[in-house]
C-alpha atoms as a PDB file:
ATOM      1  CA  UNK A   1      -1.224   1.221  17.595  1.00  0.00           C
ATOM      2  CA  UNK A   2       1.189   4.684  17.813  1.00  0.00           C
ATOM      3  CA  UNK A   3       3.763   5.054  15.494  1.00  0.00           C
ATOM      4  CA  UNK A   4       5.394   8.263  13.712  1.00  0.00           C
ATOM      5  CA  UNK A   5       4.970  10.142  10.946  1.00  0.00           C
ATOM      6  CA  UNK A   6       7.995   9.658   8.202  1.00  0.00           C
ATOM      7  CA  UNK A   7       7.484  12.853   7.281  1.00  0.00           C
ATOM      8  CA  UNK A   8       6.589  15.207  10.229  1.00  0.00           C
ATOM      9  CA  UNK A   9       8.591  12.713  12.975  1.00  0.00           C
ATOM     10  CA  UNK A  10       5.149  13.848  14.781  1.00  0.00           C
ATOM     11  CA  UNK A  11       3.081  10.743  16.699  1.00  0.00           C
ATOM     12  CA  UNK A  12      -0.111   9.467  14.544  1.00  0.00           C
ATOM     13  CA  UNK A  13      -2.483   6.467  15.589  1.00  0.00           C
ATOM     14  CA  UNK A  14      -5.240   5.079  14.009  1.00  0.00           C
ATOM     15  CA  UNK A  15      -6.082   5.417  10.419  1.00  0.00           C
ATOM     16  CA  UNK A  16      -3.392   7.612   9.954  1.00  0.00           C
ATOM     17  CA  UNK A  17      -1.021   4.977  10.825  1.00  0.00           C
ATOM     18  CA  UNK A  18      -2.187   2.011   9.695  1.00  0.00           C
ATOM     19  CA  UNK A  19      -2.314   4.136   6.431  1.00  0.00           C
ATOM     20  CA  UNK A  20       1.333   5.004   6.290  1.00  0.00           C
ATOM     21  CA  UNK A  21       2.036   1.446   7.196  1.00  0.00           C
ATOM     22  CA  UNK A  22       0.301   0.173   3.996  1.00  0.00           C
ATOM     23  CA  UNK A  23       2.097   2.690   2.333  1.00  0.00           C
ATOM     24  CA  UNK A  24       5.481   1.244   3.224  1.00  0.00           C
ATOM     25  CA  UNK A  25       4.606  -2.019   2.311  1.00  0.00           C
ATOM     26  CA  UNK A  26       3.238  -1.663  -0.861  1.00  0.00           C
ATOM     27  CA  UNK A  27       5.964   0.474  -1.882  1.00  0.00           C
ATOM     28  CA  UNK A  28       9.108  -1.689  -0.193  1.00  0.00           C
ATOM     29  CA  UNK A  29      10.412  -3.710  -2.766  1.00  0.00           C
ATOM     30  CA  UNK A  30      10.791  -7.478  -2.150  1.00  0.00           C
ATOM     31  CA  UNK A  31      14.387  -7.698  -0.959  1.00  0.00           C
ATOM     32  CA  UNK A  32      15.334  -4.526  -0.150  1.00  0.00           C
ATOM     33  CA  UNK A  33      15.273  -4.565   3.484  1.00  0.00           C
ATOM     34  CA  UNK A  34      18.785  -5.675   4.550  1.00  0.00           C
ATOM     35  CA  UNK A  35      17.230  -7.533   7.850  1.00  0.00           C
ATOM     36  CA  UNK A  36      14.027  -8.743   6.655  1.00  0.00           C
ATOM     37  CA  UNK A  37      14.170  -9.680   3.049  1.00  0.00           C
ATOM     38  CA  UNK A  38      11.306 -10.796   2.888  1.00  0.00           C
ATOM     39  CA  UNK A  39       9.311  -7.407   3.968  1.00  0.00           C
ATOM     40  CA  UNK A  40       7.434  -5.178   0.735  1.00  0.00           C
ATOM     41  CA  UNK A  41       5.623  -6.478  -1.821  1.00  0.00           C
ATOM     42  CA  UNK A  42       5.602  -7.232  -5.573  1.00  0.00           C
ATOM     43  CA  UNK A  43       4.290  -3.807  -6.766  1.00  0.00           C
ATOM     44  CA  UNK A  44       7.842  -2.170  -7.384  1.00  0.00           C
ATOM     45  CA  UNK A  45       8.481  -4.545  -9.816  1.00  0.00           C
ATOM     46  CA  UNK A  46       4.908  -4.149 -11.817  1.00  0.00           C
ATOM     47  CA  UNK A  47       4.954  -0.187 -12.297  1.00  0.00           C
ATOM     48  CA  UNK A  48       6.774  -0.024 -15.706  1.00  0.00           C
ATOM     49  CA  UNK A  49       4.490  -3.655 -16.550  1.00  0.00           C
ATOM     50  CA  UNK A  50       2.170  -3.274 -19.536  1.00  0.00           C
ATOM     51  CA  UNK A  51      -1.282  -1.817 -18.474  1.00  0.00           C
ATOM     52  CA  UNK A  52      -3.704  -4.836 -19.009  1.00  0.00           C
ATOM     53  CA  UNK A  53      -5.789  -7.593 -17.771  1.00  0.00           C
ATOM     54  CA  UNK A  54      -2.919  -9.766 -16.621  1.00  0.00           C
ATOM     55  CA  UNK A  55      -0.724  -6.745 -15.001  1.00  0.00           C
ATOM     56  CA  UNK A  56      -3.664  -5.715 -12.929  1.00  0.00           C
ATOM     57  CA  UNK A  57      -4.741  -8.975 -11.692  1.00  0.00           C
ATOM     58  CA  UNK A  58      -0.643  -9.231 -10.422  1.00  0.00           C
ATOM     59  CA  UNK A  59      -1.413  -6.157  -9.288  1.00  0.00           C
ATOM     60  CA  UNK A  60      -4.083  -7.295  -6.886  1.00  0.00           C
ATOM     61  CA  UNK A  61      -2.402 -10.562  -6.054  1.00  0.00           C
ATOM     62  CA  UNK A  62       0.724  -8.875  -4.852  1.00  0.00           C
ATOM     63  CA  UNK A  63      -0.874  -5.979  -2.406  1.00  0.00           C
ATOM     64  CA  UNK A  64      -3.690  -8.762  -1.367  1.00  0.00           C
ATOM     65  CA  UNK A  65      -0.439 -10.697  -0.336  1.00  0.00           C
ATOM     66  CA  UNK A  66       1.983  -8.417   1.621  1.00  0.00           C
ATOM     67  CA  UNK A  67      -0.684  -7.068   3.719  1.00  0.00           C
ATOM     68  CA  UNK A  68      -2.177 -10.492   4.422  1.00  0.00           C
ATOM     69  CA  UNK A  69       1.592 -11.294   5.465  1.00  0.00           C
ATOM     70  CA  UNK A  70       2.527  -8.036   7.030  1.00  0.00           C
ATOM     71  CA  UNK A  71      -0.284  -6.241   8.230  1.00  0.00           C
ATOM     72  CA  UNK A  72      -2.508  -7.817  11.026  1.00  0.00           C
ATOM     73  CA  UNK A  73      -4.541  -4.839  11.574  1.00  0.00           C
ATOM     74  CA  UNK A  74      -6.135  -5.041   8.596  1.00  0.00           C
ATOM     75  CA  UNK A  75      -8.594  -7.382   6.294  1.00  0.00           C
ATOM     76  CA  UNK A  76      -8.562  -6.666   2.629  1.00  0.00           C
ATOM     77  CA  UNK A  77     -11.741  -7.299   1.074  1.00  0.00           C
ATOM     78  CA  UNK A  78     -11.311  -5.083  -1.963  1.00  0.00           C
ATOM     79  CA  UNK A  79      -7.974  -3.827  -4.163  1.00  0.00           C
ATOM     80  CA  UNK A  80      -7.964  -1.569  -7.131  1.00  0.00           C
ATOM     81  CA  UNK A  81      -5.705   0.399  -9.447  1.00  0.00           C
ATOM     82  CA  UNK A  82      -6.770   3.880 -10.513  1.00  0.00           C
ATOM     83  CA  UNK A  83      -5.333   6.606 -11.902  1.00  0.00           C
ATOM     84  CA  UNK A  84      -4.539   9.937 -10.532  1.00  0.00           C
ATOM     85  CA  UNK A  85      -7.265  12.170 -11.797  1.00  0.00           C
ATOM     86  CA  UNK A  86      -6.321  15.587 -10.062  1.00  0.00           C
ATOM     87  CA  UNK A  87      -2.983  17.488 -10.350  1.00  0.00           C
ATOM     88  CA  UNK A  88      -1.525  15.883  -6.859  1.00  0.00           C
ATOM     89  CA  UNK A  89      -1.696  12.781  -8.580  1.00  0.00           C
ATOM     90  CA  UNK A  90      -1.282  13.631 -12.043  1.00  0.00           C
ATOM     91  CA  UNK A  91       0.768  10.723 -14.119  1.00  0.00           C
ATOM     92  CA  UNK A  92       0.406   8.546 -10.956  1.00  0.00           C
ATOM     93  CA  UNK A  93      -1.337   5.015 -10.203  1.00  0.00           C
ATOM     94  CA  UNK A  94      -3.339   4.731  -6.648  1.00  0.00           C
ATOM     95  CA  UNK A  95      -4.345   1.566  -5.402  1.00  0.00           C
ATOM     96  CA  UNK A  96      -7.746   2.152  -3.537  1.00  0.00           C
ATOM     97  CA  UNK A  97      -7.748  -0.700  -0.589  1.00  0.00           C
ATOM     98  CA  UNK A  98     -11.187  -1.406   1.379  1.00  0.00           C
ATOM     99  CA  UNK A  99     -11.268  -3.261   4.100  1.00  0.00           C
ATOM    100  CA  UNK A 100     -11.885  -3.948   7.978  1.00  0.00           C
ATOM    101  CA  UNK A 101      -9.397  -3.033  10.867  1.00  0.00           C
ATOM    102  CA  UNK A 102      -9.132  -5.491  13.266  1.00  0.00           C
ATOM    103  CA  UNK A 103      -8.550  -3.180  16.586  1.00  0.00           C
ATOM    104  CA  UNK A 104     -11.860  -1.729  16.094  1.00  0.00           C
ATOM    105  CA  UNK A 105     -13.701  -3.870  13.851  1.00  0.00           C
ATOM    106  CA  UNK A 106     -14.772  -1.018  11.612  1.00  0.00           C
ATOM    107  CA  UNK A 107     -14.490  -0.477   7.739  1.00  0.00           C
ATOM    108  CA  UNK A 108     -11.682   1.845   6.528  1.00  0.00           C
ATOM    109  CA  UNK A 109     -10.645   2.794   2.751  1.00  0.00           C
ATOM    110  CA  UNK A 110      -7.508   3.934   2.189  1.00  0.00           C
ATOM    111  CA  UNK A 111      -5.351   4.931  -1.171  1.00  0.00           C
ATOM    112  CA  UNK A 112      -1.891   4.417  -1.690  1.00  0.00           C
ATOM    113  CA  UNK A 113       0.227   6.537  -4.354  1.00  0.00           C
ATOM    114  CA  UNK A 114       2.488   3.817  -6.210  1.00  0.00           C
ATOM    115  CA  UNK A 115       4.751   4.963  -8.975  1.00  0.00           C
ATOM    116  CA  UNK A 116       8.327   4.530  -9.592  1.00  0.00           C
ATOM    117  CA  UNK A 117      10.541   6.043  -7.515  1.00  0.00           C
ATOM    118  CA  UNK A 118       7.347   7.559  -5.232  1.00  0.00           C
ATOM    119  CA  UNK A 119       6.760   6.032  -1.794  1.00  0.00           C
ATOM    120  CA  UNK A 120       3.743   6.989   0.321  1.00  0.00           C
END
């Protein structure tokens, strides 16, 4: 699929945009998109949530979820939270997804900066 870059307003394919499309919909909060309410995910809402064992599991439910529901091209088989280790990312979470994309039937890892206010 061919899309284009938020940023750049360049064209992108591939990785690159099923990438940026995770991005959005990790980062959309539930209810936010005037024509499609029910478009983002859940992970808005958890970023100021207490870091523990419940929060994260939440955490894995609700990006497992909205790309199940909104992104075809791919098949989650792994989500995690990390923190931003290097001074891009300093003070931010990543969620690290692994999975399978299902134009080419290949593996692809991807990671998503998620913090409030910050959209990928």
């Amino acid at each position: 699929m061919k899309g284009m870059n938020a940023v750049t307003g360049r064209a992108i394919s591939g990785v690159d945009h099923l990438s940026q499309s995770v991005g959005r919909i990790l980062t959309t909060p539930l209810g936010s998109c005037i024509q499609r309410r029910s478009f983002g995910s859940e992970l808005p809402d958890l970023i100021d949530a207490p870091t523990n064992g419940a929060t994260r599991i939440r955490l894995y439910a609700a990006a497992a979820t909205a790309l199940m529901r909104w992104e075809p091209r791919l098949t989650v088989t792994r989500v995690q939270l990390v923190a931003g280790a290097d001074e891009a990312f300093a003070g931010h979470q990543l969620v690290d997804i692994e999975g399978w994309t299902d134009e080419r039937d290949e593996p692809v890892s991807l990671r998503v900066p998620v913090s409030n206010g910050v959209g990928a």
